[in-house]
C-alpha atoms as a PDB file:
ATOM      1  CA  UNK A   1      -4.691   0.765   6.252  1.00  0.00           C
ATOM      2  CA  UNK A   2      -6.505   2.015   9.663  1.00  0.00           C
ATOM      3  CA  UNK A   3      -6.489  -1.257  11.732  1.00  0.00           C
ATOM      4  CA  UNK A   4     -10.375  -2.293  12.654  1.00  0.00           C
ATOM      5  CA  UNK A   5     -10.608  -2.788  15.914  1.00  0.00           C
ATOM      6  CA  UNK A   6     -13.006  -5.933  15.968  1.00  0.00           C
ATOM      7  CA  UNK A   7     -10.521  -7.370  13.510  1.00  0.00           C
ATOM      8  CA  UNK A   8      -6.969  -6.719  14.816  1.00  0.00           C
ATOM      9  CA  UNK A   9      -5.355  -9.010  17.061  1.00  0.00           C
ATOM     10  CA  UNK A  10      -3.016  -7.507  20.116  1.00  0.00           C
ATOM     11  CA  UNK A  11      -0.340  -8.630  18.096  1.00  0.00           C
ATOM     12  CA  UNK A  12      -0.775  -7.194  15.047  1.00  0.00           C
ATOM     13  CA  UNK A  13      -1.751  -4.279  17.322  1.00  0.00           C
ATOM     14  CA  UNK A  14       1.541  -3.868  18.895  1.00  0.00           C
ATOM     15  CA  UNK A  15       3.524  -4.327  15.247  1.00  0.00           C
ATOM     16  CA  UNK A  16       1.702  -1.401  13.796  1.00  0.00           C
ATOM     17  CA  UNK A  17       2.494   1.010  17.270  1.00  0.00           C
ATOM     18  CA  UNK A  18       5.583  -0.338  16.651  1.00  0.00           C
ATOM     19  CA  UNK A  19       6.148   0.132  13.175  1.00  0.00           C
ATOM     20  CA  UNK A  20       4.675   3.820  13.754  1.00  0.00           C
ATOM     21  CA  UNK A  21       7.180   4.842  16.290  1.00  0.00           C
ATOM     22  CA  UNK A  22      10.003   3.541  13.982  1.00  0.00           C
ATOM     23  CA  UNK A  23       9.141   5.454  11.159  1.00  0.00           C
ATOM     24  CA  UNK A  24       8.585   8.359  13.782  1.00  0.00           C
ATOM     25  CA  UNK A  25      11.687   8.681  15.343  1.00  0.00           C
ATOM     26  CA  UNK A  26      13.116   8.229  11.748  1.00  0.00           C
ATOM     27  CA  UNK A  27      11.273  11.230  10.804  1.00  0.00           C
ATOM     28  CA  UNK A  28       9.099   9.369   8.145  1.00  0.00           C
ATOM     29  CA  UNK A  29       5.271  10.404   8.419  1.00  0.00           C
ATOM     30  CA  UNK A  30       3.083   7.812   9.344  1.00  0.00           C
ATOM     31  CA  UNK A  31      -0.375   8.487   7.567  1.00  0.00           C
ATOM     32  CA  UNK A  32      -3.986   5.536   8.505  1.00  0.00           C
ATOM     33  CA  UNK A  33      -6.683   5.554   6.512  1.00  0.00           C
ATOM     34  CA  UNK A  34     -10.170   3.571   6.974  1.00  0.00           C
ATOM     35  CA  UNK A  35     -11.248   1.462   3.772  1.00  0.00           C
ATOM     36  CA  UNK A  36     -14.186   3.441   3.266  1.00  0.00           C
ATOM     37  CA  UNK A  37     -12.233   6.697   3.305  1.00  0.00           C
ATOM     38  CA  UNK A  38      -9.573   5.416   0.458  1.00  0.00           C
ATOM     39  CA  UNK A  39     -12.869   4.091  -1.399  1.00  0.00           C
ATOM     40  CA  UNK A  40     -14.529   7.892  -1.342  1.00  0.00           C
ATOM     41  CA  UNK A  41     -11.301   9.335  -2.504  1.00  0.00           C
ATOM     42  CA  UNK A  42     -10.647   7.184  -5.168  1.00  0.00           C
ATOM     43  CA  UNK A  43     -13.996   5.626  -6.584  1.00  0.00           C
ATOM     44  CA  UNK A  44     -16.107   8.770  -5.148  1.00  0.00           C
ATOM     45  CA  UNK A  45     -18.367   6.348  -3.048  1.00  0.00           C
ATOM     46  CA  UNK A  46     -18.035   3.881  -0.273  1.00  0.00           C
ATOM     47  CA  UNK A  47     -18.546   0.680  -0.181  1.00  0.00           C
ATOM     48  CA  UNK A  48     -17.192  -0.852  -3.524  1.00  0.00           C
ATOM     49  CA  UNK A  49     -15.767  -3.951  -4.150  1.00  0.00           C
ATOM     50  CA  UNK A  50     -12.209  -4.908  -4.434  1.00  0.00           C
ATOM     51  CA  UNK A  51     -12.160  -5.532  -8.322  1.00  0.00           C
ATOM     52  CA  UNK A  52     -13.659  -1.937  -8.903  1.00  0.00           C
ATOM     53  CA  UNK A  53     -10.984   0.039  -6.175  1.00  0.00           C
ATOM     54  CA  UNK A  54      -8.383  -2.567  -8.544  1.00  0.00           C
ATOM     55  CA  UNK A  55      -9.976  -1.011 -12.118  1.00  0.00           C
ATOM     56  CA  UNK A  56      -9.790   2.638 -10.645  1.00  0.00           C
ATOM     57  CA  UNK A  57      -5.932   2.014  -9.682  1.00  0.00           C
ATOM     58  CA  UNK A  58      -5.237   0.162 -13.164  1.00  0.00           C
ATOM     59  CA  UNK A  59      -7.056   3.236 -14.985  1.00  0.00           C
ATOM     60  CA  UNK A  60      -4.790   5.706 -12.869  1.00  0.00           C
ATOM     61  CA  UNK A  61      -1.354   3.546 -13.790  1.00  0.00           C
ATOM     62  CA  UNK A  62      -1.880   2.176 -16.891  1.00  0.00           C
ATOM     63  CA  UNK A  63       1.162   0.067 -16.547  1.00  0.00           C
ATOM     64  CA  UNK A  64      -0.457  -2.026 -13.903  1.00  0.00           C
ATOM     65  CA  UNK A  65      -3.433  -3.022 -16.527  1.00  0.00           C
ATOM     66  CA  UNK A  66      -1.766  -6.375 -17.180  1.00  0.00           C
ATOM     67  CA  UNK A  67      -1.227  -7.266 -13.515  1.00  0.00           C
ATOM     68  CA  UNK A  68      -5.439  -6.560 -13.202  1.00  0.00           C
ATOM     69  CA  UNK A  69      -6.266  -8.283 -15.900  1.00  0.00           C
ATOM     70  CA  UNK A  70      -4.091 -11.432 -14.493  1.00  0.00           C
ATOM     71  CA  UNK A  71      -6.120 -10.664 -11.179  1.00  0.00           C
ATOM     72  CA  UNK A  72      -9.878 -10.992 -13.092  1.00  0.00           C
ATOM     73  CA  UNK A  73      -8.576 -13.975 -15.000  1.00  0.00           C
ATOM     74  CA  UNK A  74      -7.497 -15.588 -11.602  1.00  0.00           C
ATOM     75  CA  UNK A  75      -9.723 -17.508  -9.353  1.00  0.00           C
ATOM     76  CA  UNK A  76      -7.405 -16.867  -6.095  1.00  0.00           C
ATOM     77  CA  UNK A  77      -6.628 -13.278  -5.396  1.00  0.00           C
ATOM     78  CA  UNK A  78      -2.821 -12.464  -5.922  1.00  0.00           C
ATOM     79  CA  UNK A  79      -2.719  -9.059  -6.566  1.00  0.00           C
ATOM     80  CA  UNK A  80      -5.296  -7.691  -4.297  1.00  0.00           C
ATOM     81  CA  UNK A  81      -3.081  -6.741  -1.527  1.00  0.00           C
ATOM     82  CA  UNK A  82      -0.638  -4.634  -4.015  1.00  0.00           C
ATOM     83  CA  UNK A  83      -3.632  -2.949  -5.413  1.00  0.00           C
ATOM     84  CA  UNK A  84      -4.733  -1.900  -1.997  1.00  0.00           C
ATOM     85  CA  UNK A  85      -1.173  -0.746  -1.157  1.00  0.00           C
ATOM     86  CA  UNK A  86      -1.335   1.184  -4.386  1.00  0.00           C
ATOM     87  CA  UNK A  87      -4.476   2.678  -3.436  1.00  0.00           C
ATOM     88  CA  UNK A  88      -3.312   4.005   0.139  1.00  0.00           C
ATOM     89  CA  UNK A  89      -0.392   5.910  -1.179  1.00  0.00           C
ATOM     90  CA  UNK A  90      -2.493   7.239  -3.751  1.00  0.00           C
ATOM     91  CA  UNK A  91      -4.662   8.111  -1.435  1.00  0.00           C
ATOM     92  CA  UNK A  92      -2.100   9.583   0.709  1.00  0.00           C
ATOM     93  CA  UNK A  93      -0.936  11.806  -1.943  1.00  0.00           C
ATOM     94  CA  UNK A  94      -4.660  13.313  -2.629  1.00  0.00           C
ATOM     95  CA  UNK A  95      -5.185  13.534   1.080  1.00  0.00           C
ATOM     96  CA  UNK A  96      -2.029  15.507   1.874  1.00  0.00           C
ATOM     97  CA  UNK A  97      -1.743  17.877  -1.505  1.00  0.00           C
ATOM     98  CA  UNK A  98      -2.944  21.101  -1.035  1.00  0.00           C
ATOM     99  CA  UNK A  99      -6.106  22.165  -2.248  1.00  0.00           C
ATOM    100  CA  UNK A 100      -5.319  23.461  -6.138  1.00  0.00           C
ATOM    101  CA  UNK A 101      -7.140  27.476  -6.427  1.00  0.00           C
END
């Protein structure tokens, strides 16, 4: 996920660049994406909550159903972060396929 700048710290800053330039000179493609750009690709809108970006990825891979429906029944959030790393590479994926004719 695309750092935001008024909520990064210069430490978490300098991990990412230097994540990135691991993965670089391992010739693994780093790809950043803004919230609101991974919530227009999946949900076809910005701007939605977490539980409805978690439905859309639960509806995609049915086999994570169970782990959402843990996640609604749940008053602390355990699954949010997996859901959101779900969502990026699915994003990913839709961003860098080729347009089908």
């Amino acid at each position: 996920k695309r750092l935001h700048p008024a909520r990064a710290s210069v430490n978490l800053e300098r991990l990412t660049a230097g994540l990135t330039t691991l993965a670089s000179a391992a010739g693994l493609r780093v790809c950043e994406y803004p919230l609101e750009q991974v919530e227009t690709v999946l949900c076809g809108t910005q701007k939605v909550s977490k539980k409805k970006l978690a439905k859309t990825i639960s509806e995609t891979y049915p086999f994570l159903e169970r782990e959402f429906e843990k996640e609604m029944a749940s008053r602390n959030s355990y699954h949010t972060r997996m859901f959101e790393a779900v969502a990026l590479g699915l994003t990913c994926l839709r961003e860098q396929r080729p347009a089908e004719p």
